[in-house]
N, C-alpha and C. Protein backbone atom coordinates (compact mmCIF):
# COMPACT_ATOMS: atom_id res chain seq x y z
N UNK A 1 103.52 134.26 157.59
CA UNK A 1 104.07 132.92 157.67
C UNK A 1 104.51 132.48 156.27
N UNK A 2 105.45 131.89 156.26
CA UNK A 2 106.40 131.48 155.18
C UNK A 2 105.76 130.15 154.58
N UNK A 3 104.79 129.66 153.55
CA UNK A 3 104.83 128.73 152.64
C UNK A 3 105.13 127.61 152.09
N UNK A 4 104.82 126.42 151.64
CA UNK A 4 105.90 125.48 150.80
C UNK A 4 104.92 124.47 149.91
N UNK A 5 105.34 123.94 149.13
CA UNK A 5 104.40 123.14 148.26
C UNK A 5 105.79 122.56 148.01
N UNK A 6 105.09 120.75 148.44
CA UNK A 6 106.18 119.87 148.27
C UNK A 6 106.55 119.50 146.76
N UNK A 7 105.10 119.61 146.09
CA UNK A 7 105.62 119.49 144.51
C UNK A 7 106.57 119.89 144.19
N UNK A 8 107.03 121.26 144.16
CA UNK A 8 107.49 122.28 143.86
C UNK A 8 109.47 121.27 144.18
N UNK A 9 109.43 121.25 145.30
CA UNK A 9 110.24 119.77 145.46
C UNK A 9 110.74 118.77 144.99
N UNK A 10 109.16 117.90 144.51
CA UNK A 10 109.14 116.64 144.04
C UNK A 10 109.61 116.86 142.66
N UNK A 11 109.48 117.90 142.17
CA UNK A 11 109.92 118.45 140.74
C UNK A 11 111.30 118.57 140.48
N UNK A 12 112.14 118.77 141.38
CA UNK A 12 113.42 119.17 141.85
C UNK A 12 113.92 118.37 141.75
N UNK A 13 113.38 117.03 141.80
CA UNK A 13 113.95 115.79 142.23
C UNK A 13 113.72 114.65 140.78
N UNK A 14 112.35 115.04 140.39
CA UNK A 14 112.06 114.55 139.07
C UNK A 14 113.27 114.91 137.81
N UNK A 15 113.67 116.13 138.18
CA UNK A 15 114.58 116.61 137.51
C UNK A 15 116.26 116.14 137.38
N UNK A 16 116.41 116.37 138.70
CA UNK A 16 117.58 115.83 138.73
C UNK A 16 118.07 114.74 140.16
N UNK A 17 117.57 113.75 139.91
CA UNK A 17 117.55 112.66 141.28
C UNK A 17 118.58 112.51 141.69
N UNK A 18 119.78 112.37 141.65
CA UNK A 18 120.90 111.80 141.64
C UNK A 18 121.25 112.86 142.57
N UNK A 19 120.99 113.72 142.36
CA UNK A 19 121.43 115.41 143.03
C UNK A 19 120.81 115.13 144.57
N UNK A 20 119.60 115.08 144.34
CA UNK A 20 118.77 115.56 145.82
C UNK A 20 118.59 114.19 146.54
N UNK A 21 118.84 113.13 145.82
CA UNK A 21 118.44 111.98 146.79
C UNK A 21 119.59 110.92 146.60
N UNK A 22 120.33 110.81 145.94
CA UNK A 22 121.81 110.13 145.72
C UNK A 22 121.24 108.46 144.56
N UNK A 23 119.80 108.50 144.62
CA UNK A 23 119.76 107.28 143.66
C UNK A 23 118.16 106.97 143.34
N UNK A 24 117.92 106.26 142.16
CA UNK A 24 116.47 106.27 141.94
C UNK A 24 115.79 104.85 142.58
N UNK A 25 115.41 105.39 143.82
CA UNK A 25 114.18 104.27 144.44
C UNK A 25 113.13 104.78 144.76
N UNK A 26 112.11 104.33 145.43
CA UNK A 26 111.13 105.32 146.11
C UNK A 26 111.55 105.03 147.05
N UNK A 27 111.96 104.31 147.85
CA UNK A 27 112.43 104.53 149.38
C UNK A 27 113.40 105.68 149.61
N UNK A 28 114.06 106.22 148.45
CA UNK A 28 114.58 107.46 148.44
C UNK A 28 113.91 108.25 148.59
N UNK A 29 112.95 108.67 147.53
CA UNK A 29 112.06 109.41 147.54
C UNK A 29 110.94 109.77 148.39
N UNK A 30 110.48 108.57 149.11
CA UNK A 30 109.64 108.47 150.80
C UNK A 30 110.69 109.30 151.31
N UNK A 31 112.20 108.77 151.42
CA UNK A 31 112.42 109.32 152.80
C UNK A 31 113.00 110.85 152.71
N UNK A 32 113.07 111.41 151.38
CA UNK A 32 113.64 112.86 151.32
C UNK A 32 111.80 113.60 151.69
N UNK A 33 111.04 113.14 151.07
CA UNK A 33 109.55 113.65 151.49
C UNK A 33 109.26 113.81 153.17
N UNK A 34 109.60 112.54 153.62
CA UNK A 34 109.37 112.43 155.14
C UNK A 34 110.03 113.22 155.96
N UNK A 35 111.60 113.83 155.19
CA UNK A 35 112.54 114.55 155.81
C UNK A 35 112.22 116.32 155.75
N UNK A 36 112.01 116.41 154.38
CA UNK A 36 111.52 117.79 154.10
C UNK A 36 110.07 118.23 154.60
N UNK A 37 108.98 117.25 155.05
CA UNK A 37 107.97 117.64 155.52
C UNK A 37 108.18 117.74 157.18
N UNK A 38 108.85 116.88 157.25
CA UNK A 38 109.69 117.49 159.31
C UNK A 38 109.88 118.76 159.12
N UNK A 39 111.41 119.65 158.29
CA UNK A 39 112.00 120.23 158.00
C UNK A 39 111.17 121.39 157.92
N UNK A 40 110.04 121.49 157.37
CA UNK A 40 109.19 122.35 157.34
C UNK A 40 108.55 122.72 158.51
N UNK A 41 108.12 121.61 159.24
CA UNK A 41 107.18 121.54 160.52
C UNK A 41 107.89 122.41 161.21
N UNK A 42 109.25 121.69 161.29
CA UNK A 42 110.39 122.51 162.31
C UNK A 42 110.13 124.06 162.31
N UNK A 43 109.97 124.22 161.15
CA UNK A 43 110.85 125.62 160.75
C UNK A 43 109.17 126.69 160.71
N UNK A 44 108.06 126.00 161.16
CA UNK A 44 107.00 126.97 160.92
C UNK A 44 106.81 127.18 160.08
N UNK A 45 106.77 126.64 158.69
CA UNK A 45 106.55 126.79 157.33
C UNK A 45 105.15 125.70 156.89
N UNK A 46 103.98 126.99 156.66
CA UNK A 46 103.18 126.06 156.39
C UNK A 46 102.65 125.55 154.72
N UNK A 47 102.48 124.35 154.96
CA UNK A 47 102.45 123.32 153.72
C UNK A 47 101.50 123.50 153.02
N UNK A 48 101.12 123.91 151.55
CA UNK A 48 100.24 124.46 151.08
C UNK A 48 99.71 123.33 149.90
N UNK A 49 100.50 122.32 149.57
CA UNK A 49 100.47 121.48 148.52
C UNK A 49 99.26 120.99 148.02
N UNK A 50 98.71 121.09 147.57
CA UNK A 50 97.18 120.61 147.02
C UNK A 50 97.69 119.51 145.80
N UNK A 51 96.86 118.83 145.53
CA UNK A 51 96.39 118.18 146.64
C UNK A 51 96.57 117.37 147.83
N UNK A 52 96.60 117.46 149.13
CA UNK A 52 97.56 116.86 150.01
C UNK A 52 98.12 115.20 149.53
N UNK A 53 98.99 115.14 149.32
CA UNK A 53 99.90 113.99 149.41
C UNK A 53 99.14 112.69 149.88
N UNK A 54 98.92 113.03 151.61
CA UNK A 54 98.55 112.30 152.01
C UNK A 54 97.38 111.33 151.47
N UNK A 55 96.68 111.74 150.82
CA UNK A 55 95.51 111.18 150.27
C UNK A 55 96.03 110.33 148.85
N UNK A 56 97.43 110.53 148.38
CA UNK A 56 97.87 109.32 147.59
C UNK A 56 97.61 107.85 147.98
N UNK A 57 97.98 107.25 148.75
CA UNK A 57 97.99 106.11 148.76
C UNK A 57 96.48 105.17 148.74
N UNK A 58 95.59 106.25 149.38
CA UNK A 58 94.05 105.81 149.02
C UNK A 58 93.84 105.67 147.84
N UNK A 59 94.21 106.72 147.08
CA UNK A 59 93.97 106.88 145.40
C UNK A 59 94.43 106.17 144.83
N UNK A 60 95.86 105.48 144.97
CA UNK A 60 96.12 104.44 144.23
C UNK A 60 95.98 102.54 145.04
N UNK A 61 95.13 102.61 146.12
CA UNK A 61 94.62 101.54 146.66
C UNK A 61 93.27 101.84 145.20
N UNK A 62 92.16 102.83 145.38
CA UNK A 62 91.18 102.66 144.70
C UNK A 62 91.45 102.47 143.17
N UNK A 63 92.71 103.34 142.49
CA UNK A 63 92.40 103.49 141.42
C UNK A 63 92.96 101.89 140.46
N UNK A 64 93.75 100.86 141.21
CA UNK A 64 94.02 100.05 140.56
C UNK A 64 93.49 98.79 141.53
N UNK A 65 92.78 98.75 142.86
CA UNK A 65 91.78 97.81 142.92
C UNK A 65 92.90 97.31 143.86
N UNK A 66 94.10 97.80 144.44
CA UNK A 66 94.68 97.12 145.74
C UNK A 66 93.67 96.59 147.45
N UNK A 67 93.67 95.59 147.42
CA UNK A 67 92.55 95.32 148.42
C UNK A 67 93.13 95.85 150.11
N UNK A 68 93.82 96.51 150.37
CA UNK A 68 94.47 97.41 150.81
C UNK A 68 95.41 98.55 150.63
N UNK A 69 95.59 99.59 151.43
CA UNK A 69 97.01 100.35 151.03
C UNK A 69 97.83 100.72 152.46
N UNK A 70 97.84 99.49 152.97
CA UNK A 70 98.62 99.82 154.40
C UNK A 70 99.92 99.21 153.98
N UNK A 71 100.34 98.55 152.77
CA UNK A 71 101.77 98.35 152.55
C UNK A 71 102.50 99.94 152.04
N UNK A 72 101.80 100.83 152.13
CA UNK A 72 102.60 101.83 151.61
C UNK A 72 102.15 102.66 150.00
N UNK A 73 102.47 103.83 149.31
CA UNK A 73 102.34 103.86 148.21
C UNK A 73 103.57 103.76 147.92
N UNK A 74 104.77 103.58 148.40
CA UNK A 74 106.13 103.33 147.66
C UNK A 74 105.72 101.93 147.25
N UNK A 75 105.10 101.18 148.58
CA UNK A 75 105.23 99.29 147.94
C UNK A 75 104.25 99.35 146.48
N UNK A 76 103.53 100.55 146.75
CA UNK A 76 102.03 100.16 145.66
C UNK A 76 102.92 100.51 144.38
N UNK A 77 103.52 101.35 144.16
CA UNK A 77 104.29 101.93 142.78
C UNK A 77 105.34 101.13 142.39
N UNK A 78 105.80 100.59 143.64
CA UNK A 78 107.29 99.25 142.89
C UNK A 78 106.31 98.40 142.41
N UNK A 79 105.25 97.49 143.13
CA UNK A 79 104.38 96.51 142.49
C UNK A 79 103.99 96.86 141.15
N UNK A 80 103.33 98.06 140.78
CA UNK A 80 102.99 97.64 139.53
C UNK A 80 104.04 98.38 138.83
N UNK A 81 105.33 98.44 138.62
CA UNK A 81 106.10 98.74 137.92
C UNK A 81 106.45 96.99 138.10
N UNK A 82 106.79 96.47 138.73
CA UNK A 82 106.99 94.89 138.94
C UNK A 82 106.19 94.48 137.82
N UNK A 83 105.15 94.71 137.28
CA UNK A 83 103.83 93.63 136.86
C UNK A 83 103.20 93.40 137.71
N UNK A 84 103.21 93.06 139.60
CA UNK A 84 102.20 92.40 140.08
C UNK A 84 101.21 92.91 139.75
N UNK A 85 99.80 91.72 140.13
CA UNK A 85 98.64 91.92 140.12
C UNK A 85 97.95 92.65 141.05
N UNK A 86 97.85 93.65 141.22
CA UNK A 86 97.18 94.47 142.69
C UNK A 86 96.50 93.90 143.30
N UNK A 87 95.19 93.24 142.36
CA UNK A 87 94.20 92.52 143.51
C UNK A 87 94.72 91.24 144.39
N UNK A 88 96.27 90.79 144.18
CA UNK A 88 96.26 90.19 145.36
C UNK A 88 97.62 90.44 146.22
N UNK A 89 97.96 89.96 147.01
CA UNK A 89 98.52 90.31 148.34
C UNK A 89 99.76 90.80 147.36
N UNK A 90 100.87 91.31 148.29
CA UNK A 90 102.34 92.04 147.57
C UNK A 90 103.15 91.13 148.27
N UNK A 91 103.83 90.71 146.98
CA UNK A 91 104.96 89.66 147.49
C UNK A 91 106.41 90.39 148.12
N UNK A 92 106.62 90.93 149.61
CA UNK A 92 107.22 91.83 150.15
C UNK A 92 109.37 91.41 149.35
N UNK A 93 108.69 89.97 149.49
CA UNK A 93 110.31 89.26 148.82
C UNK A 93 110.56 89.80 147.50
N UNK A 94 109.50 89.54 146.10
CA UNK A 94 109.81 90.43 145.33
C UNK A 94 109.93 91.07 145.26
N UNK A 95 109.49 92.32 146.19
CA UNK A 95 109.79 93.94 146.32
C UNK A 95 111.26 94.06 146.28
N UNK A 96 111.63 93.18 147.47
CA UNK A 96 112.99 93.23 147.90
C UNK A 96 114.61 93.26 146.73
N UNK A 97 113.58 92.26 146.13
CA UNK A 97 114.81 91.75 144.93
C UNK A 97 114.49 92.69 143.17
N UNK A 98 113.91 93.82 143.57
CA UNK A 98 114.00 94.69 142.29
C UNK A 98 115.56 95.24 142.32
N UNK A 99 115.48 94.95 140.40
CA UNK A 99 116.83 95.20 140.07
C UNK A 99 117.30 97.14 140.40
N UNK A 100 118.05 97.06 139.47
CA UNK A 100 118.32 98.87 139.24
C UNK A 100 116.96 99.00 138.19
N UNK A 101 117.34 98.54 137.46
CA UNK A 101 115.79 99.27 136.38
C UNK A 101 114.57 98.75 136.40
N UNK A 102 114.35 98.37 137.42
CA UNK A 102 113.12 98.06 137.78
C UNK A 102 112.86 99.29 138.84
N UNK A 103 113.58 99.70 139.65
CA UNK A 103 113.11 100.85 140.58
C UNK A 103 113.28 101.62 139.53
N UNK A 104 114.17 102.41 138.79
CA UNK A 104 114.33 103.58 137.49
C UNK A 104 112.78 103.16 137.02
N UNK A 105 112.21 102.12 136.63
CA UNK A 105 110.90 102.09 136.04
C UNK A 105 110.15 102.58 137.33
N UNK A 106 110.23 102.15 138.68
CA UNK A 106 109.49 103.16 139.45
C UNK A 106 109.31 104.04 139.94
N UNK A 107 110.45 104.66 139.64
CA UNK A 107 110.36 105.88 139.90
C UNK A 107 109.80 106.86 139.08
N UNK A 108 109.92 106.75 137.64
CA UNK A 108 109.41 106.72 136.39
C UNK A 108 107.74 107.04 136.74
N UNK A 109 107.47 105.65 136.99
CA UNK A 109 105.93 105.39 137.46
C UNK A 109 105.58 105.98 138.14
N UNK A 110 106.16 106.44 139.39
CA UNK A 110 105.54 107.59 140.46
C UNK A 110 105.28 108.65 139.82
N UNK A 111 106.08 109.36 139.13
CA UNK A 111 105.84 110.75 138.50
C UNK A 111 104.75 110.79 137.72
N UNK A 112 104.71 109.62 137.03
CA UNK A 112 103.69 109.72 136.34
C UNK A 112 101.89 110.00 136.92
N UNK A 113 102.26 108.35 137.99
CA UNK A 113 100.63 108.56 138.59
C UNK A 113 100.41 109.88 139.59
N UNK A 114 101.94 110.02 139.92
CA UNK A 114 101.59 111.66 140.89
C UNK A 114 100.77 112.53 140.02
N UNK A 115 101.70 113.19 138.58
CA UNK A 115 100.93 113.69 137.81
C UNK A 115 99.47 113.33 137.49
N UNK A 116 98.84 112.16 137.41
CA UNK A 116 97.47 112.16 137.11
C UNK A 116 96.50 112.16 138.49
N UNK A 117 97.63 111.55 139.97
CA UNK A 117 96.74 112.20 140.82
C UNK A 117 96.38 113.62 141.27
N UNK A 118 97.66 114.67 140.94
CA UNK A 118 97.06 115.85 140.80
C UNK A 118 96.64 116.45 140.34
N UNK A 119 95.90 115.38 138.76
CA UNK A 119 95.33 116.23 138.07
C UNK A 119 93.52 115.67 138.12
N UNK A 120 93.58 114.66 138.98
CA UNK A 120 91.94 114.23 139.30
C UNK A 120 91.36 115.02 140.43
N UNK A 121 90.37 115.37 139.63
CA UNK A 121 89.35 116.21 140.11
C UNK A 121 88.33 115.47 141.56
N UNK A 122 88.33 114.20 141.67
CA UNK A 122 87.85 113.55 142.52
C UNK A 122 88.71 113.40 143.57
N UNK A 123 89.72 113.67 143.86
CA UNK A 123 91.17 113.70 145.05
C UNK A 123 90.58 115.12 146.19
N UNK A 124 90.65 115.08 147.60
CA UNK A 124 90.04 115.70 148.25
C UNK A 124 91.45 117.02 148.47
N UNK A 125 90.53 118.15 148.53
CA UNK A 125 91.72 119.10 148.64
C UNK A 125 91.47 119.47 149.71
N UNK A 126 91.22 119.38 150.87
CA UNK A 126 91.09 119.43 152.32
C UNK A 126 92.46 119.22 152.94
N UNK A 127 93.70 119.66 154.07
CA UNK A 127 94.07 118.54 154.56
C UNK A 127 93.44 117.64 155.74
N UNK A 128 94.36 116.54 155.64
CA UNK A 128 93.90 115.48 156.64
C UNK A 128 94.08 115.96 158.17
């Protein structure tokens, strides 16, 4: 059976965005992830990525004190590229009205906390 590690991907994209996703948002970036992890399913290609993905958005509910993470980790990474305050609710309107370089800062920001979530040792390498 044929393989894939989405990093391997997400790297692709870190690299050259404009290419693989036509512009820097994370709603870009959600939805080329959401597309290529179908894409895979489809195709019998199993997903090897450690640490699973999925377990992002817990990690960054815990690691900056969001009193939920059912808005998403795209909403969680525009917010604090925004400034909001995590510990309280996400103003869905401000989300709305980020400029161009305010998403370029989040997208920015994703790579970054991706990088330190795959590099914490406390992140479960199980998948879900």
């Amino acid at each position: 059976m044929q393989e894939y590690d989405l990093y391997t991907a997400l790297e692709a994209i870190r690299v050259r965005t404009g290419m693989y996703i036509g512009g820097p948002t994370l709603e870009l970036v959600g939805s080329y992830i959401s597309g290529y992890d179908q894409a895979m399913r489809d195709a019998g290609v199993k997903d090897v990525t450690c640490p699973d993905l999925v377990h992002f958005r817990a990690w960054l509910k815990k690691k900056f004190g969001f009193p939920s993470d059912t808005a998403g980790w795209m909403n969680m990474v525009l917010a604090l590229a925004l400034g909001c305050d995590p510990s309280k609710p996400l103003s869905l309107s401000k989300l709305e009205k980020a400029t161009h370089e305010q998403h370029l800062k989040s997208v920015e920001l994703f790579y970054e906390l991706l990088d330190a979530f795959r590099n914490d040792k406390s992140v479960p390498t199980e998948p879900v």
